[in-house]
N, C-alpha and C. Protein backbone atom coordinates (compact mmCIF):
# COMPACT_ATOMS: atom_id res chain seq x y z
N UNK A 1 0.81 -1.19 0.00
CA UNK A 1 0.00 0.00 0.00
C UNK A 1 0.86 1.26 0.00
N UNK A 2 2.32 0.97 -0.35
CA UNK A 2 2.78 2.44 -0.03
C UNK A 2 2.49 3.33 -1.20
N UNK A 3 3.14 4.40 -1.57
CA UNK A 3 2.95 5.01 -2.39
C UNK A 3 3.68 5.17 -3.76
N UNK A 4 2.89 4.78 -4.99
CA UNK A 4 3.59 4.29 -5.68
C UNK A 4 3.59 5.48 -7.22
N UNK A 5 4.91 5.56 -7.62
CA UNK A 5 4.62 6.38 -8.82
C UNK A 5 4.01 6.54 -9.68
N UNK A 6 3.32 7.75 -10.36
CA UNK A 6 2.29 7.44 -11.46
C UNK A 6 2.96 8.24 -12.87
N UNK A 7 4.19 8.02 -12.78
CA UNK A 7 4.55 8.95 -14.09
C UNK A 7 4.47 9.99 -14.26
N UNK A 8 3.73 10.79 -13.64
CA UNK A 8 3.50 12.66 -13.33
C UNK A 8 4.71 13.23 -12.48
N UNK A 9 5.13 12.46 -12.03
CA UNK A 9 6.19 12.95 -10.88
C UNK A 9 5.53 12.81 -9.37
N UNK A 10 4.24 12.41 -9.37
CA UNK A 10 3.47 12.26 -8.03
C UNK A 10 3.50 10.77 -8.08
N UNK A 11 2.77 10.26 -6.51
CA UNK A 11 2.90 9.46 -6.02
C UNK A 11 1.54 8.80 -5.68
N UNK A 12 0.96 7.78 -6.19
CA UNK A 12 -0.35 7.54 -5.62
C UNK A 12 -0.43 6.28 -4.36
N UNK A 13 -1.25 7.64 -3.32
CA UNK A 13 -1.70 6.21 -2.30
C UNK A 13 -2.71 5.66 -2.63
N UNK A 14 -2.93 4.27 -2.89
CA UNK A 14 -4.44 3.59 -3.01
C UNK A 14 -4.95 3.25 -1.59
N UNK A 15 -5.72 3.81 -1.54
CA UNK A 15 -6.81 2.84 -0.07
C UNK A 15 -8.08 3.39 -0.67
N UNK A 16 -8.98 2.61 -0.91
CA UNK A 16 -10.45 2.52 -0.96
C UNK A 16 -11.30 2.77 -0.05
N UNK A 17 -11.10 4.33 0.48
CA UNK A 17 -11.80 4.62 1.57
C UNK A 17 -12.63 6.08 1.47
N UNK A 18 -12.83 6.39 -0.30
CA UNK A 18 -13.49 7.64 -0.45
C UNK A 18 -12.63 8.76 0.37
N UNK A 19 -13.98 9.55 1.71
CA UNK A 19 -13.66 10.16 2.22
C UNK A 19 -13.75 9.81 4.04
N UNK A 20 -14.01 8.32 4.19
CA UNK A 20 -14.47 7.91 5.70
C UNK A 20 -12.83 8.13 5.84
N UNK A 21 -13.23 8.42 7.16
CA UNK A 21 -11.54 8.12 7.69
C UNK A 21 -11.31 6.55 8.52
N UNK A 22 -9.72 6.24 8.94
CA UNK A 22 -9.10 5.17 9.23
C UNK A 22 -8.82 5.53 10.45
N UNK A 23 -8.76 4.42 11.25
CA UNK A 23 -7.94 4.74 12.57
C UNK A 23 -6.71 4.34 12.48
N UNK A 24 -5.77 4.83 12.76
CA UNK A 24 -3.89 4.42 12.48
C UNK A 24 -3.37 4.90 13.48
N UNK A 25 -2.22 4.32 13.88
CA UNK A 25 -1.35 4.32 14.78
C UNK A 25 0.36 4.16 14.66
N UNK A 26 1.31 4.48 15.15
CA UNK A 26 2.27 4.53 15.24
C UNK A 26 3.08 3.30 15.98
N UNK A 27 3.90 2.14 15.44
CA UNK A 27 3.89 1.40 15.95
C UNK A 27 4.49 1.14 17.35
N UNK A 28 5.78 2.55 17.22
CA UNK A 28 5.76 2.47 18.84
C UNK A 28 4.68 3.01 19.55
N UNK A 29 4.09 3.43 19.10
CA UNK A 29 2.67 3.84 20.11
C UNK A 29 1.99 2.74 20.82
N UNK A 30 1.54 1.86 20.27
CA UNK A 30 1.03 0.41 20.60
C UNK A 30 1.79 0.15 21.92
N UNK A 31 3.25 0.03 22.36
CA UNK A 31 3.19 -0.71 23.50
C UNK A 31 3.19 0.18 24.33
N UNK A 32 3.51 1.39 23.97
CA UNK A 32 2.60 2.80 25.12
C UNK A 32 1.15 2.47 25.70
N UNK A 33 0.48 2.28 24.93
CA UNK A 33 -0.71 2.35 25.26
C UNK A 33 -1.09 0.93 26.03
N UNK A 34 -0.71 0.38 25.73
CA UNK A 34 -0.57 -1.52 25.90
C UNK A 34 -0.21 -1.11 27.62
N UNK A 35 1.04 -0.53 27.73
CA UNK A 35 1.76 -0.25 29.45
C UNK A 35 0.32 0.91 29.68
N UNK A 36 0.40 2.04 29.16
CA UNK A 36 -1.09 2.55 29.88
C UNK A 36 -2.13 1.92 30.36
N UNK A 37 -2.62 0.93 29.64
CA UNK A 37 -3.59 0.06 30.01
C UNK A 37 -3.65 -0.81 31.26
N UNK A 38 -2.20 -1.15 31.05
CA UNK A 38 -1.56 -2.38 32.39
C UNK A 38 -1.65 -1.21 33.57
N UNK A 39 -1.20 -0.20 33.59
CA UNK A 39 -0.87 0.65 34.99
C UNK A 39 -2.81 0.94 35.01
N UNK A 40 -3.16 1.74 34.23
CA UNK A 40 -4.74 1.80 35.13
C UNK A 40 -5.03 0.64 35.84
N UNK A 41 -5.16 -0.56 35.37
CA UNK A 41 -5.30 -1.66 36.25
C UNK A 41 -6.78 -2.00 36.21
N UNK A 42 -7.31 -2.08 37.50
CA UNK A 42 -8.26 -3.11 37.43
C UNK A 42 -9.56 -2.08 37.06
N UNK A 43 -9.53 -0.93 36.97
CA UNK A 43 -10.92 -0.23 36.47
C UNK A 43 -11.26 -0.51 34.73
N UNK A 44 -10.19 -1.07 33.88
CA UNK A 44 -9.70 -1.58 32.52
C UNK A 44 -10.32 -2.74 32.46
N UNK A 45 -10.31 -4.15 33.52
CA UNK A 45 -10.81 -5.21 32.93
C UNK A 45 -12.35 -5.48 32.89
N UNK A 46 -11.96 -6.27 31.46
CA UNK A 46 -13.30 -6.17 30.69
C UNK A 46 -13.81 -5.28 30.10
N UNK A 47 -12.78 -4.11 29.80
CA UNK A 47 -13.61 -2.95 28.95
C UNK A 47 -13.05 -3.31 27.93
N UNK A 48 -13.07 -2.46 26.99
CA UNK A 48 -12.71 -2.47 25.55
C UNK A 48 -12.24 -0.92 25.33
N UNK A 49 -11.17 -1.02 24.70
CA UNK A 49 -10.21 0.60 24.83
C UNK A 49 -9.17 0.47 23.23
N UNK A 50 -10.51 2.25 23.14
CA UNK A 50 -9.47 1.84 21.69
C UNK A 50 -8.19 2.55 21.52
N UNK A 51 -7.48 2.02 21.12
CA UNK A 51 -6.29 2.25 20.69
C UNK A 51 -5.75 2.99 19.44
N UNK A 52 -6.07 4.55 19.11
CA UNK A 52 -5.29 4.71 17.97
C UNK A 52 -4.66 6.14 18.22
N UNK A 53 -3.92 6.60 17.10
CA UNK A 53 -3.14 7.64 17.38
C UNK A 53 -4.29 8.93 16.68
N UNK A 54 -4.62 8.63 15.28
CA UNK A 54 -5.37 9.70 14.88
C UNK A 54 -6.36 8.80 14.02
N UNK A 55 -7.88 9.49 13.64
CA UNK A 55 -8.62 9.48 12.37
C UNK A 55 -8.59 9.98 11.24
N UNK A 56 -7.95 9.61 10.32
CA UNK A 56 -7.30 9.98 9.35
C UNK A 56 -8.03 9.58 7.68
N UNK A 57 -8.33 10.64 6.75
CA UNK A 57 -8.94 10.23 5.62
C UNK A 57 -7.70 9.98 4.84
N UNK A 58 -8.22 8.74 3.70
CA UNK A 58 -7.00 8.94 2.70
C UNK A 58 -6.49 10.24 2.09
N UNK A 59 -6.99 11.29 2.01
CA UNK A 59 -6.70 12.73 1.19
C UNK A 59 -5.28 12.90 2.94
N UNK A 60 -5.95 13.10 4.20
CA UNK A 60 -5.13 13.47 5.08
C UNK A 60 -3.94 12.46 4.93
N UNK A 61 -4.01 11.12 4.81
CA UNK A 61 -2.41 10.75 5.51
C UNK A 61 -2.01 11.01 4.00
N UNK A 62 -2.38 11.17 2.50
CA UNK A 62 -1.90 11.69 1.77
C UNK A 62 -0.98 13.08 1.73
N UNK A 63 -1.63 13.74 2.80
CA UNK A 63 -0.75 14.72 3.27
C UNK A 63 0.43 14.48 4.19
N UNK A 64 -0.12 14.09 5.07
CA UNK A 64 1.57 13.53 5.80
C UNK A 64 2.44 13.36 4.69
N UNK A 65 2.18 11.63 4.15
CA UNK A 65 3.01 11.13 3.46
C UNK A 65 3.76 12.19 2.38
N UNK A 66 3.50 13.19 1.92
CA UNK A 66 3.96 14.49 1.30
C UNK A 66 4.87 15.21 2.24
N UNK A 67 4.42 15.37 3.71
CA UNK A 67 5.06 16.31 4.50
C UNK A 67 6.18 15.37 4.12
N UNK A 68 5.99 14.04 5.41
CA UNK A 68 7.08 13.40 5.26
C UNK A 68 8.03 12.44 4.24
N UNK A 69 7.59 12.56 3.41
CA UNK A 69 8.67 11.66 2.35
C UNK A 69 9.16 12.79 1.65
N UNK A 70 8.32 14.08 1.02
CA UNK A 70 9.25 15.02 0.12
C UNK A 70 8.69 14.77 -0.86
N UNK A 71 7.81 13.69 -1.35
CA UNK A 71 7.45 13.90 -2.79
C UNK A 71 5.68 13.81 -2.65
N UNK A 72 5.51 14.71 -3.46
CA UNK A 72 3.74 14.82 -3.97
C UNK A 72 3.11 13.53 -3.70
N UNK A 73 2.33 13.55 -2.79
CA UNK A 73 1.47 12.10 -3.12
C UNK A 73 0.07 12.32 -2.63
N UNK A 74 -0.97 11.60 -3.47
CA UNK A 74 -2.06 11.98 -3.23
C UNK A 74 -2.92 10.57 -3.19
N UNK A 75 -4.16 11.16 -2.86
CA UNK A 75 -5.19 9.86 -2.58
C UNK A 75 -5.86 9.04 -3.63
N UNK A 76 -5.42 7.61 -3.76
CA UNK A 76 -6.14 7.23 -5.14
C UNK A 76 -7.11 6.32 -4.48
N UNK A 77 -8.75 6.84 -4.90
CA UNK A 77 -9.28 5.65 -4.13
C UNK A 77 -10.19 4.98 -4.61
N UNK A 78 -9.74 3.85 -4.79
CA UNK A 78 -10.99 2.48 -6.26
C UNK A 78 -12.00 2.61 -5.64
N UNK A 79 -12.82 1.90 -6.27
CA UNK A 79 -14.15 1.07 -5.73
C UNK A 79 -13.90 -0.34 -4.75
N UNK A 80 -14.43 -0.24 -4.18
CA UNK A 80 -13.95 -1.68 -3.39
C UNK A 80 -13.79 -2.79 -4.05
N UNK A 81 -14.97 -3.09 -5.20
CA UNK A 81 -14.84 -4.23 -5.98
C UNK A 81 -13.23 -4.28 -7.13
N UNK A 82 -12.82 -3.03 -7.15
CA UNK A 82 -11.98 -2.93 -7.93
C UNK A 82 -10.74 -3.11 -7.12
N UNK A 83 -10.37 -2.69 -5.64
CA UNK A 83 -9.47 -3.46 -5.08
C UNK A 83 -9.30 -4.75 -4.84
N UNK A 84 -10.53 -5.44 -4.37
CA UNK A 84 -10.94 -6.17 -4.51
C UNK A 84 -10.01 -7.25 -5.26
N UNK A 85 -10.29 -6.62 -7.06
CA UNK A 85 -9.75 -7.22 -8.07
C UNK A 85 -8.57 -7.26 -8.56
N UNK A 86 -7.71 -6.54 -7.60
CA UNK A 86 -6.29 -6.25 -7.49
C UNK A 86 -5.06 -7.10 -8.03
N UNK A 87 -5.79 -8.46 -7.24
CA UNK A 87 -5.07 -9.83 -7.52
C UNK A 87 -3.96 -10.20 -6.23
N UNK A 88 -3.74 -9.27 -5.88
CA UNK A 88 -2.34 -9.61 -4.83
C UNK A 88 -2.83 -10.40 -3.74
N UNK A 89 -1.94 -11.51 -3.20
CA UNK A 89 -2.66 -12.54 -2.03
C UNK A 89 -3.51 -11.36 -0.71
N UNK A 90 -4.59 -11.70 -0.52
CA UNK A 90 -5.09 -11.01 0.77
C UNK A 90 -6.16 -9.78 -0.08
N UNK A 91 -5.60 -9.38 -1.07
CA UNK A 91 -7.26 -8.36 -1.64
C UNK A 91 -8.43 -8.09 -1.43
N UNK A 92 -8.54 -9.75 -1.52
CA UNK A 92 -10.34 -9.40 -1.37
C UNK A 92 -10.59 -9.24 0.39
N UNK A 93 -9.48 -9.82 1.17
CA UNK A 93 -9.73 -9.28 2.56
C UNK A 93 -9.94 -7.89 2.57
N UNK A 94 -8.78 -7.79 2.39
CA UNK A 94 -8.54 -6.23 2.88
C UNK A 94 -9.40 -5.22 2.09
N UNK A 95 -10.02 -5.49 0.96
CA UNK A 95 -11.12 -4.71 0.43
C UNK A 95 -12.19 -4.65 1.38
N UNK A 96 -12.47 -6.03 1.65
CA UNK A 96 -13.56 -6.23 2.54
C UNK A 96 -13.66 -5.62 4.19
N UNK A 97 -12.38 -5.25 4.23
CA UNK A 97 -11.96 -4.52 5.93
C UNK A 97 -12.47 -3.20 5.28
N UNK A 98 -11.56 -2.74 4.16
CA UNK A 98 -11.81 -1.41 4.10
C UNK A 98 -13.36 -0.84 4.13
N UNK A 99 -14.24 -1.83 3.12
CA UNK A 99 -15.54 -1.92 2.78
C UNK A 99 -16.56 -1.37 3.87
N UNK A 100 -15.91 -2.34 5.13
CA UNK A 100 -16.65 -2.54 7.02
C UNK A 100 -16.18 -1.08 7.17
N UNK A 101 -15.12 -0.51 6.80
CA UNK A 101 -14.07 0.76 8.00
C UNK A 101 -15.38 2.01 7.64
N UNK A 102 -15.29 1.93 6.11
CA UNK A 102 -16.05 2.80 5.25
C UNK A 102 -17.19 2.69 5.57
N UNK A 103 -17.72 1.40 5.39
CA UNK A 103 -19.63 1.76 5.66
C UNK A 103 -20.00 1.66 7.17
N UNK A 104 -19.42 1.51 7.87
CA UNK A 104 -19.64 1.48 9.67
C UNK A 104 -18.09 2.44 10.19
N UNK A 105 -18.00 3.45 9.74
CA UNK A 105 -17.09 4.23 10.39
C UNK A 105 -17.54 4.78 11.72
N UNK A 106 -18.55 4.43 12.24
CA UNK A 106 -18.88 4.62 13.74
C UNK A 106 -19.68 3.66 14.30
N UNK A 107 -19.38 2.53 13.46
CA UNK A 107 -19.80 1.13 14.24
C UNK A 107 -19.75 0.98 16.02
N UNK A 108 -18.92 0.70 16.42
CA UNK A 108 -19.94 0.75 17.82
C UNK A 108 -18.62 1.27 18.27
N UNK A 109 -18.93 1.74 19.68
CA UNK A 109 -18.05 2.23 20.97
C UNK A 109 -16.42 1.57 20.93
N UNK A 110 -16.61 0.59 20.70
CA UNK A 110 -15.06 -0.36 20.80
C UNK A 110 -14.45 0.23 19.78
N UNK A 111 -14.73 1.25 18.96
CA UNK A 111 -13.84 2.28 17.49
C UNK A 111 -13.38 3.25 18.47
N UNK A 112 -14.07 3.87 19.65
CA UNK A 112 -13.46 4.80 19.99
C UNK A 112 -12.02 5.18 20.52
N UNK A 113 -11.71 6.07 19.97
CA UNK A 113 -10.32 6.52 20.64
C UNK A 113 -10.11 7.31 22.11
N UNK A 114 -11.24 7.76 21.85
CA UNK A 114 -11.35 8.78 23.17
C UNK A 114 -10.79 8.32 24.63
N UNK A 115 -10.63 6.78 24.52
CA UNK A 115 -10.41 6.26 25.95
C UNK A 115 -8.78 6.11 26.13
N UNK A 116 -8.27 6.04 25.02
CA UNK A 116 -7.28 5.32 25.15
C UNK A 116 -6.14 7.50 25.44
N UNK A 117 -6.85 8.19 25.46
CA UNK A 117 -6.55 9.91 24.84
C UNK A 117 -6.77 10.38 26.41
N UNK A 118 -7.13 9.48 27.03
CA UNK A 118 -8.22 9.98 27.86
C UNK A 118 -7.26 9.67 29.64
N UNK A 119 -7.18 10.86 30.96
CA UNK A 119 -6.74 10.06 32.15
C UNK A 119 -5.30 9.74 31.98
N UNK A 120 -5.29 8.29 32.67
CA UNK A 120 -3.40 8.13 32.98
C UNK A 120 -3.09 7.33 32.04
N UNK A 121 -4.03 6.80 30.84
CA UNK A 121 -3.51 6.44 29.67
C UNK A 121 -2.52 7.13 28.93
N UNK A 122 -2.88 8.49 29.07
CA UNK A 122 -2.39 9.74 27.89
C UNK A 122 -1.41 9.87 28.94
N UNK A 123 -1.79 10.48 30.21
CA UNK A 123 -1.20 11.29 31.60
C UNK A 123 0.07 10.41 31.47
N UNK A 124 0.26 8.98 31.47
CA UNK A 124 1.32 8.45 32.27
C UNK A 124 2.78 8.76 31.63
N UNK A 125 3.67 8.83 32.62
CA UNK A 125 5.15 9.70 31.68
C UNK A 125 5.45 9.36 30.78
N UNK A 126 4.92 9.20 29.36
CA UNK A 126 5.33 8.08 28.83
C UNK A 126 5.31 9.25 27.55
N UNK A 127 6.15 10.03 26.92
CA UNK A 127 6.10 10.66 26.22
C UNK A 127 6.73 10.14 24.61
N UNK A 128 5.89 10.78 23.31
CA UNK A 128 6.26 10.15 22.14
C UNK A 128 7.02 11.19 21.10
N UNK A 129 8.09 10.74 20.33
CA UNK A 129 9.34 11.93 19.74
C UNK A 129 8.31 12.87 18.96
N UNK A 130 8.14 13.49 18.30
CA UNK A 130 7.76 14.57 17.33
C UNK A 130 7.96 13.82 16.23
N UNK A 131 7.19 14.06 15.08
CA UNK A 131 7.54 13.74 13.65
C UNK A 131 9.34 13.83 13.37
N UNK A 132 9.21 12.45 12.34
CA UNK A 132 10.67 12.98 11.82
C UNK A 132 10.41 12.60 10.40
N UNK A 133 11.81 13.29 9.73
CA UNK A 133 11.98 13.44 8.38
C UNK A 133 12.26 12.05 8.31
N UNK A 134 11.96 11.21 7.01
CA UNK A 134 13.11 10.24 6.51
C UNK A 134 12.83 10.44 4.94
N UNK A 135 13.49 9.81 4.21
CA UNK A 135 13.58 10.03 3.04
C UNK A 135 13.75 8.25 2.68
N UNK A 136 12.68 7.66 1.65
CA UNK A 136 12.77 6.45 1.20
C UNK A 136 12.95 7.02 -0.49
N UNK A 137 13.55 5.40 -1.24
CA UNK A 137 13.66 5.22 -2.06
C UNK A 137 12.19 4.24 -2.50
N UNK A 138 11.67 4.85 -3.89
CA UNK A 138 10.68 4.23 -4.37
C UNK A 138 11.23 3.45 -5.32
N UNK A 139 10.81 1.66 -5.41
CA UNK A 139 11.09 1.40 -6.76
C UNK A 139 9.45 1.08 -7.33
């Protein structure tokens, strides 16, 4: 899914998500939140706590991915049936995730982020670097 050249000199991201947004996260973020979870303790079990960093439309992390890589890239986004038809092993899954993200983008409470943003989840010292530059090579 990264971003791939289109001969213009830009870069297309594909995700099939119109304009719903995604929940995404940072992968060191995950065991931040993972240790947040463990230190609240027992007011946590049995809830459900979501976990993400931001809600993000394909047009937005199209923007990041611009801030941060340096080259133009923008949002390319099929029809589901047409990712779908992609061919690459896992397609028709991941069409079908995107399909759920898109038509239930506020499917139930367990999407929310708010909890995980929220108290000594966020509070606990556990601070994350600032954006950084990197620069990849596309082939």
């Amino acid at each position: 899914m990264n971003p791939k050249p289109d001969g213009s000199g830009k870069y297309a991201f594909t995700l099939p998500m119109a304009n719903a947004r995604l929940a995404g996260i940072a992968a060191h973020d995950i065991g931040k939140s993972a240790y947040g979870v463990f230190k609240e303790g027992a007011p946590l079990i049995g809830q459900y706590v979501g976990v993400s960093g931001n809600l993000l439309t394909g047009a937005q992390m199209a923007d990041v991915l611009t801030d941060v890589l340096g080259v133009p890239v923008y949002h390319n986004s099929p029809s589901f049936d047409e990712y779908r038809a992609y061919g690459f092993p896992g397609a028709d899954d991941l069409g079908n995730m995107f399909q759920f993200y898109h038509d239930f983008e506020t499917h139930s409470p367990r999407r929310a982020i708010r909890p995980s943003r929220a108290g000594s989840i966020q509070n606990s010292k556990i601070s994350a670097p600032g954006p950084t530059k990197i620069k990849l090579a596309f082939r």
